[in-house]
N, C-alpha and C. Protein backbone atom coordinates (compact mmCIF):
# COMPACT_ATOMS: atom_id res chain seq x y z
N UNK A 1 56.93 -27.49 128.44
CA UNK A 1 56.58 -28.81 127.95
C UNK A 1 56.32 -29.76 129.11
N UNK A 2 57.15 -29.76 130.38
CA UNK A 2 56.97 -30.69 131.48
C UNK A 2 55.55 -30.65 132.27
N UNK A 3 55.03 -28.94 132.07
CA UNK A 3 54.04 -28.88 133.35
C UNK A 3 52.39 -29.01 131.81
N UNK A 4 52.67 -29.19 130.62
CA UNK A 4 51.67 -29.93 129.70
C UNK A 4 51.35 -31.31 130.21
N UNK A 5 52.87 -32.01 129.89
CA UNK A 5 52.52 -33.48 129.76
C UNK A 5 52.61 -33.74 131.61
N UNK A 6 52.27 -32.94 132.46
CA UNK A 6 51.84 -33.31 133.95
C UNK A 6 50.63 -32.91 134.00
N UNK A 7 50.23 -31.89 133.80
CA UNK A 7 48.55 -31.54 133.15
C UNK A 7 48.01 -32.92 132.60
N UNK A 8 48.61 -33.40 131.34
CA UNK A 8 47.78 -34.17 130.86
C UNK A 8 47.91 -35.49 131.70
N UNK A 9 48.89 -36.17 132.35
CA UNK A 9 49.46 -37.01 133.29
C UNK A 9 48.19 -36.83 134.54
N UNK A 10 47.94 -35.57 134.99
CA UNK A 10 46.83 -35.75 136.39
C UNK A 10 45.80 -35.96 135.33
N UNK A 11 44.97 -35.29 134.28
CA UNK A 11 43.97 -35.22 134.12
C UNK A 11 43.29 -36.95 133.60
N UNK A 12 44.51 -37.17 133.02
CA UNK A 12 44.00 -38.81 132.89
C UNK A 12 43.59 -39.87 134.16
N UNK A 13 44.72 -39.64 135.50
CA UNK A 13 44.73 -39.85 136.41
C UNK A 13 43.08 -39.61 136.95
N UNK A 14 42.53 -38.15 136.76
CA UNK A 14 41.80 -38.28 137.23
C UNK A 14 40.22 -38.78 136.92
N UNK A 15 40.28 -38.89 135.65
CA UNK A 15 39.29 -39.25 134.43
C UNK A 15 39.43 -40.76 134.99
N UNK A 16 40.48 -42.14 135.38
CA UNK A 16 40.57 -42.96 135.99
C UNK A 16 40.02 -43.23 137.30
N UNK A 17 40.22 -42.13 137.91
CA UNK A 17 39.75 -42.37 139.36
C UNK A 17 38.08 -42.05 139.58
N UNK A 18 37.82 -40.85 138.79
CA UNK A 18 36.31 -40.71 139.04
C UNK A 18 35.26 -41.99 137.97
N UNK A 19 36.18 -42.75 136.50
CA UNK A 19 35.55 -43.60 136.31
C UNK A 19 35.39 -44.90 137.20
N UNK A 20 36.38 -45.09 138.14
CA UNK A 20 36.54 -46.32 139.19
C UNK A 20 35.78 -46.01 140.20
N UNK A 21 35.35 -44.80 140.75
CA UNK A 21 34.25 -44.49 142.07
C UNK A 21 33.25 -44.45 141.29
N UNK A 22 32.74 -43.96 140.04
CA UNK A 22 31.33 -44.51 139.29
C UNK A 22 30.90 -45.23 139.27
N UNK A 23 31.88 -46.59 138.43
CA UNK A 23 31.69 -47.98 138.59
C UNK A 23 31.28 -48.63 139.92
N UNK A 24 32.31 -48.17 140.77
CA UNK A 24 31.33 -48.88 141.61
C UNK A 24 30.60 -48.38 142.76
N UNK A 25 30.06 -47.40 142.78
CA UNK A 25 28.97 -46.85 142.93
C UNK A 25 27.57 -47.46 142.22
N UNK A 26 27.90 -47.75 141.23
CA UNK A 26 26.77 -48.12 140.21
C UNK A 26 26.84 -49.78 140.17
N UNK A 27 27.96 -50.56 140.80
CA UNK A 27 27.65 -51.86 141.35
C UNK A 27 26.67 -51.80 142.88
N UNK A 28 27.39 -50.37 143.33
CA UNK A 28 26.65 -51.20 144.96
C UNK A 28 24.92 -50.59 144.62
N UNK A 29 24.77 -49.73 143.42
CA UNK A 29 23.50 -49.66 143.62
C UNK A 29 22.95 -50.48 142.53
N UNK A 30 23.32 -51.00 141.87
CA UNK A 30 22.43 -52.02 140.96
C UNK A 30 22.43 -53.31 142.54
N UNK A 31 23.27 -53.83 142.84
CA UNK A 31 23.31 -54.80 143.96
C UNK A 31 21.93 -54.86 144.82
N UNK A 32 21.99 -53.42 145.15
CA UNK A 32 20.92 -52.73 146.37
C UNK A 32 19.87 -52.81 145.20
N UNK A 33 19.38 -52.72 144.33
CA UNK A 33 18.51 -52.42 143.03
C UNK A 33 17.71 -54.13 143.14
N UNK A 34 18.86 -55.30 143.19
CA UNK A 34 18.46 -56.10 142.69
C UNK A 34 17.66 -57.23 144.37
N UNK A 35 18.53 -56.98 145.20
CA UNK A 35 18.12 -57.45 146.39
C UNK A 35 16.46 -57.06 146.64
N UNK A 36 16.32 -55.15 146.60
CA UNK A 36 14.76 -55.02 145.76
C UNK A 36 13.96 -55.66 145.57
N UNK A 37 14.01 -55.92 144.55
CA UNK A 37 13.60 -56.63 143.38
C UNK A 37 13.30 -58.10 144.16
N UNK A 38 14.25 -58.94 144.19
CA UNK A 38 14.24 -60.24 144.71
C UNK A 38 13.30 -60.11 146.05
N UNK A 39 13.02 -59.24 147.22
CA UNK A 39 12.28 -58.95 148.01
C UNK A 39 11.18 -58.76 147.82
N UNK A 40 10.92 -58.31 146.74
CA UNK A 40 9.39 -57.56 146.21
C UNK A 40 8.59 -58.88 145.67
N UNK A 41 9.18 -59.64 144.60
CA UNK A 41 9.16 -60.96 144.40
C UNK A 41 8.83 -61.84 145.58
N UNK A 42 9.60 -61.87 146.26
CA UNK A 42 9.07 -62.89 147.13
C UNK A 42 7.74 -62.60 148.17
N UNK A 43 8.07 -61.12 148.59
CA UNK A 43 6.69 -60.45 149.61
C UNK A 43 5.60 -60.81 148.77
N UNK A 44 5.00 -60.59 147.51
CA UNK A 44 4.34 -60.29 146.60
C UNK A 44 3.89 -61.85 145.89
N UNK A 45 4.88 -62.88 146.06
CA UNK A 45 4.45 -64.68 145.82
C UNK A 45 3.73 -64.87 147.14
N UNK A 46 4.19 -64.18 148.56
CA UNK A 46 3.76 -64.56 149.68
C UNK A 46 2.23 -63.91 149.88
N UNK A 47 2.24 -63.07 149.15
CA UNK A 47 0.73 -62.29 149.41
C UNK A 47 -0.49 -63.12 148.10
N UNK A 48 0.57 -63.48 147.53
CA UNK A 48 -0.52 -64.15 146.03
C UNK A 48 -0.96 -65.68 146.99
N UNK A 49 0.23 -66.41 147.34
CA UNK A 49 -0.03 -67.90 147.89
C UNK A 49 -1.19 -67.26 149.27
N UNK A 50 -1.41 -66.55 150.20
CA UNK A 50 -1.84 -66.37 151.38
C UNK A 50 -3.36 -65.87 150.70
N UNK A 51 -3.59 -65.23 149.80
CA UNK A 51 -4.85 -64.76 149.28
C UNK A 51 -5.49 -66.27 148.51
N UNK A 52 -4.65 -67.22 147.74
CA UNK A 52 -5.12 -68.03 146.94
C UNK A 52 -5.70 -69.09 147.74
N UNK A 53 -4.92 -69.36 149.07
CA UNK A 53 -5.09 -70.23 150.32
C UNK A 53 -6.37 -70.04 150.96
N UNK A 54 -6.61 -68.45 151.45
CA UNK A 54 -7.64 -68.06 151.90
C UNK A 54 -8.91 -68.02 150.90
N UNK A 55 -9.00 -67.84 149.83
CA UNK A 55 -10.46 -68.28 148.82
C UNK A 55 -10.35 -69.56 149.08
N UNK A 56 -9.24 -70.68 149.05
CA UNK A 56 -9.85 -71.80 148.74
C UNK A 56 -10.67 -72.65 150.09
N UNK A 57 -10.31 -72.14 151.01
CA UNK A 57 -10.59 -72.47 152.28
C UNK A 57 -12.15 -71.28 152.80
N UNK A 58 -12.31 -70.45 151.68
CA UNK A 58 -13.64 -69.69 152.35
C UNK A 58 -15.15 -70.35 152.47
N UNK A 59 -15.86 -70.16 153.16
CA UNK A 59 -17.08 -70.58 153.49
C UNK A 59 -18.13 -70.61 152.01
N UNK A 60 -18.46 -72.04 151.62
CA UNK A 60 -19.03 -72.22 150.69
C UNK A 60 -18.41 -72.78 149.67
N UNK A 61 -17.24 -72.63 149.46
CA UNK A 61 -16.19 -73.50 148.87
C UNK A 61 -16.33 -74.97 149.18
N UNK A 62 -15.79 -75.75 147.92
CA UNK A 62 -15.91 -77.15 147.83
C UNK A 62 -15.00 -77.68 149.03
N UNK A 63 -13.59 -77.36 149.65
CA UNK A 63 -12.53 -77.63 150.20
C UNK A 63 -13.25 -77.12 151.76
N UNK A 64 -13.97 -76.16 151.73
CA UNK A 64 -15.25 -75.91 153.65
C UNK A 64 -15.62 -76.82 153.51
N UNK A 65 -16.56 -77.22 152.81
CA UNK A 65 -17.46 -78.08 152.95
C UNK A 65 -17.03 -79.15 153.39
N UNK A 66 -15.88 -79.80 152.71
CA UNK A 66 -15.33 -81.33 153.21
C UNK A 66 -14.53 -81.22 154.55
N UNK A 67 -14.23 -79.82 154.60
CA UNK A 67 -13.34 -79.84 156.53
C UNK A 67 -14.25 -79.69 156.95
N UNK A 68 -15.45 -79.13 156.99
CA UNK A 68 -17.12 -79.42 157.61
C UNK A 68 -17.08 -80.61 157.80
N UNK A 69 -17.62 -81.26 156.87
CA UNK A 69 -18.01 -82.75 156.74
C UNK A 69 -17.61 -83.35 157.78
N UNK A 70 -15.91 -83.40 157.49
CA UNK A 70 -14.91 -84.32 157.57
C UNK A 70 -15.03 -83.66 159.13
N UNK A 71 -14.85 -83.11 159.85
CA UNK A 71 -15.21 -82.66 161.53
C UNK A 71 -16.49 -83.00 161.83
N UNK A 72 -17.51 -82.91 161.14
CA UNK A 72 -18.72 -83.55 161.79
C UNK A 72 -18.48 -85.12 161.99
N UNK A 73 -17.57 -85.83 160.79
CA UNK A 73 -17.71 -87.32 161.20
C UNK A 73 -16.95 -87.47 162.22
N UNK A 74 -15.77 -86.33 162.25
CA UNK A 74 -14.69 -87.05 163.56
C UNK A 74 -15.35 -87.04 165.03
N UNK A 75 -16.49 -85.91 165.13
CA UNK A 75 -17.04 -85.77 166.37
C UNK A 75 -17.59 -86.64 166.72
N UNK A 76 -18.43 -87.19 165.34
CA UNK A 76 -19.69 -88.32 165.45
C UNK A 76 -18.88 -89.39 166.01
N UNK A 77 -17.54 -89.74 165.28
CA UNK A 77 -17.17 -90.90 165.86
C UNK A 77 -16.79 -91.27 166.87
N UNK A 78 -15.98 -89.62 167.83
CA UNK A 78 -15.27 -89.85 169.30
C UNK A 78 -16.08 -89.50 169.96
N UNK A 79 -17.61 -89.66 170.20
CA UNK A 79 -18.44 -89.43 171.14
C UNK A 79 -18.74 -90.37 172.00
């Protein structure tokens, strides 16, 4: 009867311990999962803002034209 209820005594023990190294195992990789994520997000706003910047500033655009402009008058004027 003693070496049952020590059987069942480790096996719970150990059903405890491998659910506590799961858990958090599965915190440090959701953690690592989410940092990801938040990186990808931001690389990916930085590549949308740097592409949206560069059309608006391309040659033939309304926003060239006036830094054209607007440099031809500054020259005209500090000559």
């Amino acid at each position: 009867m003693g070496k049952g209820v020590a059987y069942l005594v480790a096996a719970i023990a150990g059903v405890v311990v491998v659910g506590w190294v799961a858990i958090n195992l599965l915190q440090a990789l959701v953690g690592a999962l989410a940092y990801l994520i938040v990186g990808a997000v931001v690389v990916g706003g930085g590549v949308y803002l740097y592409g949206k910047a560069k059309r608006a500033v391309a040659p033939g655009t309304r926003t060239q034209r006036r830094i054209e402009a607007a440099a031809r008058t500054y020259r005209m004027r500090n000559r």
